[in-house]
N, C-alpha and C. Protein backbone atom coordinates (compact mmCIF):
# COMPACT_ATOMS: atom_id res chain seq x y z
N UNK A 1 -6.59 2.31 15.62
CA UNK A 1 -6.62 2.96 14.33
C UNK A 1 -8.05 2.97 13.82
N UNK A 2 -8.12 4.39 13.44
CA UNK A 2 -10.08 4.58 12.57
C UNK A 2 -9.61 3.82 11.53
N UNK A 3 -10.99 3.13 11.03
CA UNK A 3 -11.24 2.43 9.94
C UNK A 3 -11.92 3.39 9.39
N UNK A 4 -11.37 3.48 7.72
CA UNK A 4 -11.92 4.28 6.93
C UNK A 4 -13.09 4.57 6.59
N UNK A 5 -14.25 5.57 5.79
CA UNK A 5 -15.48 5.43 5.56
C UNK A 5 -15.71 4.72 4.27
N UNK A 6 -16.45 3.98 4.56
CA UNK A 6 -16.85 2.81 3.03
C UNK A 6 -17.22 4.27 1.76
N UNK A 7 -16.75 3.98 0.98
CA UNK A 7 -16.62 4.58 -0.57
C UNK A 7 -17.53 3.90 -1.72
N UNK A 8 -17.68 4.77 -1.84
CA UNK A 8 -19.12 4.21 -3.25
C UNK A 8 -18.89 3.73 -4.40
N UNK A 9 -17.46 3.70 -4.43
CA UNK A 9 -17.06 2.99 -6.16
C UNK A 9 -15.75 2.13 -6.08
N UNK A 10 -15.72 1.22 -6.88
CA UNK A 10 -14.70 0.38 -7.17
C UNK A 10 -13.57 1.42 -7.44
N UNK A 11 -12.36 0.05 -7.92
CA UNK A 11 -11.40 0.85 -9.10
C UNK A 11 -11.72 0.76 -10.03
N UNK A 12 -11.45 1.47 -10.70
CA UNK A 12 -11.97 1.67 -12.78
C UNK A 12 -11.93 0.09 -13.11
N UNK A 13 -11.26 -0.46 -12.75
CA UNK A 13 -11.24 -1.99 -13.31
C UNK A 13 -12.48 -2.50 -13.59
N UNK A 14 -13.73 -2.54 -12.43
CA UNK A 14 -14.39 -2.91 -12.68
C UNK A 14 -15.93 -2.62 -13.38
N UNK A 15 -15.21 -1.01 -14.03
CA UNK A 15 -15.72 -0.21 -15.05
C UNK A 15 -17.18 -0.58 -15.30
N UNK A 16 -17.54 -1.34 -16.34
CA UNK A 16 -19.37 -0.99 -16.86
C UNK A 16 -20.24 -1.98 -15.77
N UNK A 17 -19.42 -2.55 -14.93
CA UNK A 17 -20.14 -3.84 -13.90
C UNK A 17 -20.68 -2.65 -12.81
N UNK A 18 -20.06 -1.92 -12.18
CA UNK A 18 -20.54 -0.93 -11.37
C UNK A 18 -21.44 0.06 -11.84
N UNK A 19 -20.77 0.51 -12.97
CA UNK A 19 -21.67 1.55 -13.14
C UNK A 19 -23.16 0.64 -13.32
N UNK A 20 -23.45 -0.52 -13.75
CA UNK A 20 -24.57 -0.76 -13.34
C UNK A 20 -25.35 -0.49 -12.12
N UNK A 21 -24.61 -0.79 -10.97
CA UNK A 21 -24.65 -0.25 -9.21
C UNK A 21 -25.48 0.97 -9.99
N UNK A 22 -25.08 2.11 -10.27
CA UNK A 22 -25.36 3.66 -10.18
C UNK A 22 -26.49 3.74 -11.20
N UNK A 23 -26.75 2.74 -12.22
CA UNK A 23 -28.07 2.47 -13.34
C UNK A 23 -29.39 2.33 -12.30
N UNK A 24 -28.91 1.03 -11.17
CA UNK A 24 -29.60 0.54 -10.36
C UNK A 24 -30.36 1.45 -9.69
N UNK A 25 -29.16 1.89 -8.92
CA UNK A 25 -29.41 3.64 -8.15
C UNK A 25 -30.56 4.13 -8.39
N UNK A 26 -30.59 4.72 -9.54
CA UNK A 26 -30.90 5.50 -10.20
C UNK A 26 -32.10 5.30 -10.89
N UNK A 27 -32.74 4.21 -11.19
CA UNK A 27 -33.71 3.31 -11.94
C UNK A 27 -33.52 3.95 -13.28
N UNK A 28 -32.68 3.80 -13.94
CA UNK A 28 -32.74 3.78 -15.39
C UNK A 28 -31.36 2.70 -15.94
N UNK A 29 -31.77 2.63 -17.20
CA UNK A 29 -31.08 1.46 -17.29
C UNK A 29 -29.29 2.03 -18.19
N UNK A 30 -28.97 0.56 -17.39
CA UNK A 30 -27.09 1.14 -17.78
C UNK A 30 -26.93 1.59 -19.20
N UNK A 31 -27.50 1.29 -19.97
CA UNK A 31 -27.09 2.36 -21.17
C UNK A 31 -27.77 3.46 -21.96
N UNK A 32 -28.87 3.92 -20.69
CA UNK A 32 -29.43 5.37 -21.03
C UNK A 32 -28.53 6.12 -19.81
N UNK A 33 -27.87 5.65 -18.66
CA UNK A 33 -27.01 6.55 -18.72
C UNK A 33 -25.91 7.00 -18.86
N UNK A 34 -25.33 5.83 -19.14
CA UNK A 34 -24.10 6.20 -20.13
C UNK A 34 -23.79 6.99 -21.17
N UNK A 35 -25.35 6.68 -21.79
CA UNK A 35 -25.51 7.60 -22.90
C UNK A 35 -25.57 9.11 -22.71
N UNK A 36 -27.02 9.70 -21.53
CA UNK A 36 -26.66 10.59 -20.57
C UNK A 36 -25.41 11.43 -20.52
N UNK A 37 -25.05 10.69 -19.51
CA UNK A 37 -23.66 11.40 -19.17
C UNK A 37 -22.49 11.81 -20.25
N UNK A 38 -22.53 10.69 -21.06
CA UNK A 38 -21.65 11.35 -22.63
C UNK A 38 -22.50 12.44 -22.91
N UNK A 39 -23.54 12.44 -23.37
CA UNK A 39 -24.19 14.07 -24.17
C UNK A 39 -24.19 15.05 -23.22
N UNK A 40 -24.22 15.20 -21.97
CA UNK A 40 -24.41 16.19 -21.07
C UNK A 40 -23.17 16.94 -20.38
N UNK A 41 -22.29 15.66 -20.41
CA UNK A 41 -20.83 16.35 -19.89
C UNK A 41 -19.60 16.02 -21.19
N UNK A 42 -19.71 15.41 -22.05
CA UNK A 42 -18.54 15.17 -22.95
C UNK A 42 -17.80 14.32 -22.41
N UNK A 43 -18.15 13.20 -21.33
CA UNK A 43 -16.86 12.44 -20.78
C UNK A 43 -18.03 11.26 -20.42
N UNK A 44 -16.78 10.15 -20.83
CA UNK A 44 -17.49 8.46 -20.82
C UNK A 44 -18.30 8.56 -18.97
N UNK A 45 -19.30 7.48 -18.71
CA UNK A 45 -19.13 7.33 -17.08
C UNK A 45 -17.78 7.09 -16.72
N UNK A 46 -17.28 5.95 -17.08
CA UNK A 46 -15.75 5.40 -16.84
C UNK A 46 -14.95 6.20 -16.50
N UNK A 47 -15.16 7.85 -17.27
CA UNK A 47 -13.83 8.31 -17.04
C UNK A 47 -14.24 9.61 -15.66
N UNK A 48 -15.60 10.00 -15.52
CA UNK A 48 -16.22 10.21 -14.05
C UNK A 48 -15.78 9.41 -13.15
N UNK A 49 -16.24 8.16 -13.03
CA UNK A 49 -15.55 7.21 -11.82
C UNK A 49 -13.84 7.32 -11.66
N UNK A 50 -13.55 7.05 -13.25
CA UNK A 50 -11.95 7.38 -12.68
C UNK A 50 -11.45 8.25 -11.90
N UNK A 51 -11.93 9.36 -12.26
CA UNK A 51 -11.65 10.40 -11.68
C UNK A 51 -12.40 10.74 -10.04
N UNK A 52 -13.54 10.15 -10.03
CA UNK A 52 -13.60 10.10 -8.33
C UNK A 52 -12.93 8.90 -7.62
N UNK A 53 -12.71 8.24 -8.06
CA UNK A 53 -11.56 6.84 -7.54
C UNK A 53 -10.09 7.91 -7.32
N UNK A 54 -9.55 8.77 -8.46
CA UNK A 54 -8.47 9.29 -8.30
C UNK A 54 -8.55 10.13 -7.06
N UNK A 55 -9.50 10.66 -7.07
CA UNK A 55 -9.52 12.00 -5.73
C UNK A 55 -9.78 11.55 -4.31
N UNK A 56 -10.23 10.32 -4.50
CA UNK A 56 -10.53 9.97 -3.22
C UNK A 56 -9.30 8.92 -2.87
N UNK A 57 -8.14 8.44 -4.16
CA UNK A 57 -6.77 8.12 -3.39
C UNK A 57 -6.16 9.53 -2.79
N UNK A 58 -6.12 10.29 -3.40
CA UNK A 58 -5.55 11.74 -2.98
C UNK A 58 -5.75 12.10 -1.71
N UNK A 59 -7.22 11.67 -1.17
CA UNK A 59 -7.40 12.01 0.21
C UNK A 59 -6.81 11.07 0.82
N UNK A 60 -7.30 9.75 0.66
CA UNK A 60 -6.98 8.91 1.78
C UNK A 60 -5.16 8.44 1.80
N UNK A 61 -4.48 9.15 0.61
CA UNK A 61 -3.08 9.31 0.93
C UNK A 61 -2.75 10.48 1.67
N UNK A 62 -3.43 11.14 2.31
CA UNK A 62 -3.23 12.17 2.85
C UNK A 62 -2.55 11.63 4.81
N UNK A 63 -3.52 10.75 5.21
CA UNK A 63 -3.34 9.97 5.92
C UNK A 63 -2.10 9.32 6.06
N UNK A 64 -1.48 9.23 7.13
CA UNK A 64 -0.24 8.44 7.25
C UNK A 64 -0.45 7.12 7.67
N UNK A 65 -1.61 7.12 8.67
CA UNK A 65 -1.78 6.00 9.05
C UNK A 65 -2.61 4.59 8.63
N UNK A 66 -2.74 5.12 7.03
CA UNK A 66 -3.88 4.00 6.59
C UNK A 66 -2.02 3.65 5.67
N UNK A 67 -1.78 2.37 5.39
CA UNK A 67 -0.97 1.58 4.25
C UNK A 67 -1.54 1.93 2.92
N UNK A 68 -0.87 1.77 1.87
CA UNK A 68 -1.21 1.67 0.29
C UNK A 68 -1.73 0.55 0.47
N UNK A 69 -1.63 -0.20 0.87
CA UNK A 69 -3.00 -1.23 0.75
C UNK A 69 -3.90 -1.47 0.95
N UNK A 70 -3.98 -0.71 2.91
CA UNK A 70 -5.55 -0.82 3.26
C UNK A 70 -6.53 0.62 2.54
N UNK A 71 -5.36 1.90 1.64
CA UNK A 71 -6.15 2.57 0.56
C UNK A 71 -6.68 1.32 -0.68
N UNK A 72 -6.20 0.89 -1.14
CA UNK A 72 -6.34 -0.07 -2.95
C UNK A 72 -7.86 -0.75 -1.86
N UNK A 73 -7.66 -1.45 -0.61
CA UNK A 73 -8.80 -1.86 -0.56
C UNK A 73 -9.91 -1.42 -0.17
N UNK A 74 -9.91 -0.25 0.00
CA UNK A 74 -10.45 0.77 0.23
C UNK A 74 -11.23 1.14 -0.81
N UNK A 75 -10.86 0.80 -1.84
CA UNK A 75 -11.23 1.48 -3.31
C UNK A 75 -11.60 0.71 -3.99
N UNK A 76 -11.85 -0.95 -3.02
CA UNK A 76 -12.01 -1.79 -4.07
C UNK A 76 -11.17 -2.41 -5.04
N UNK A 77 -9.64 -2.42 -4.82
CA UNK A 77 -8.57 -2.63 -6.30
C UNK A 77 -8.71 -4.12 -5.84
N UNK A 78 -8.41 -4.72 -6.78
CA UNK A 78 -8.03 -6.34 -6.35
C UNK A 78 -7.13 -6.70 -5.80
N UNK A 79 -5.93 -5.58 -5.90
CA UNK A 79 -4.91 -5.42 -4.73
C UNK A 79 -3.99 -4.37 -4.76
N UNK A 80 -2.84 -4.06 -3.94
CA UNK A 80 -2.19 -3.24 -4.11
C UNK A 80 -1.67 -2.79 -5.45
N UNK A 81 -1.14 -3.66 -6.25
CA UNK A 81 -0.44 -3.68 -7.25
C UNK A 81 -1.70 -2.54 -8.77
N UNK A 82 -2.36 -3.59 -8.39
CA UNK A 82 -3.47 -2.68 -9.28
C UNK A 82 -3.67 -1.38 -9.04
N UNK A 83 -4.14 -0.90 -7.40
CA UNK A 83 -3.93 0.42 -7.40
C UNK A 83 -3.08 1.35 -7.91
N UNK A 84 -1.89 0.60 -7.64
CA UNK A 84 -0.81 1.19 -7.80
C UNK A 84 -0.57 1.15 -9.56
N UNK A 85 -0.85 0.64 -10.31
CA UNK A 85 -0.68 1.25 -11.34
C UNK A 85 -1.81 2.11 -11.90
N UNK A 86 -2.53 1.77 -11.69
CA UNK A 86 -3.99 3.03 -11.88
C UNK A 86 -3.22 4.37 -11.50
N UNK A 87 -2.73 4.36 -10.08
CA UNK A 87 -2.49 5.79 -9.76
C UNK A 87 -0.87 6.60 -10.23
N UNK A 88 -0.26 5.40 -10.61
CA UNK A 88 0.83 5.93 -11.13
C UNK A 88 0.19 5.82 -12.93
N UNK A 89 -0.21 5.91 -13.78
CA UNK A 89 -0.93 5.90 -14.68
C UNK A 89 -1.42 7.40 -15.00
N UNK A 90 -2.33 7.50 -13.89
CA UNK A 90 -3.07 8.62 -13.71
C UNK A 90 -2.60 9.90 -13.16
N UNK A 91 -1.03 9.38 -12.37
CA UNK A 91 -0.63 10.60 -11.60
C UNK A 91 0.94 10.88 -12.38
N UNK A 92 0.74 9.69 -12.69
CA UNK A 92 2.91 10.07 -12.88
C UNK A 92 3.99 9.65 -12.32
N UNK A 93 3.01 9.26 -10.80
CA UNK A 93 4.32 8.73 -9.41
C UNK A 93 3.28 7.54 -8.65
N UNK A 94 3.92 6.33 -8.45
CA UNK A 94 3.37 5.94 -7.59
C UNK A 94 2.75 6.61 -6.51
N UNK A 95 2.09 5.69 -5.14
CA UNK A 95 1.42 6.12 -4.55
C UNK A 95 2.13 6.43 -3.53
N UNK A 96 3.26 5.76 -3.01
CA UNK A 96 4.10 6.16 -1.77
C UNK A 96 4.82 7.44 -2.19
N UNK A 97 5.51 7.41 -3.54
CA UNK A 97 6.15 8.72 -3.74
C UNK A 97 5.37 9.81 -4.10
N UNK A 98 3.82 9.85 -4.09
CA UNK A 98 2.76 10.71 -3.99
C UNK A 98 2.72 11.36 -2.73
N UNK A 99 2.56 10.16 -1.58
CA UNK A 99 3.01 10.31 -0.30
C UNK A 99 3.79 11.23 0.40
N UNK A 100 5.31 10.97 0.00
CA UNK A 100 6.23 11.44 0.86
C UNK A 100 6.11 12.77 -0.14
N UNK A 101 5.72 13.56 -1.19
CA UNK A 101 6.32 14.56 -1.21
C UNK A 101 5.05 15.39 -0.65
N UNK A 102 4.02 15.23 -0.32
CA UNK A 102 3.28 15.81 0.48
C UNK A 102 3.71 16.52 1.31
């Protein structure tokens, strides 16, 4: 079985700690771009990351052969359970019944 490609962001959980990661990145400091990104797009960082955390469960549920778990760790969740409510949160359906109606 391929092992997945390493992913650039946590789960939202670990929200303003990462986005430091991307301050780092970036050499400016975590709350000029936070600030940034609110005036330029109308949306927190937090809710950017959410939303690439969401799309990139979308893909890697696409896959049959990776588990809901080795996705959550994939993404960084602290574990399944966490994923799994992030994405049922965010989606409406857990992640397996995201799954099967694929």
């Amino acid at each position: 079985m391929e092992k997945p490609a390493p992913v650039f962001f946590p789960g939202p959980d670990s929200g303003p700690s990462y986005l430091g990661f991307y301050a780092s990145k970036l050499c400016v400091r975590l709350k000029c771009l936070t600030e940034t990104v609110a005036e330029s797009t109308g949306k927190r960082s937090v809710e950017w990351l959410a939303e690439a955390v969401l799309l990139e469960a979308h893909v890697l549920l696409q896959n049959p052969a990776l588990t809901i778990g080795q996705i959550a760790d994939t993404l960084h969740f602290a574990d399944q359970s966490t994923f799994g409510r992030f994405f049922r949160k965010s989606v409406g359906v857990a992640p397996a019944i995201y799954r099967q109606r694929l």
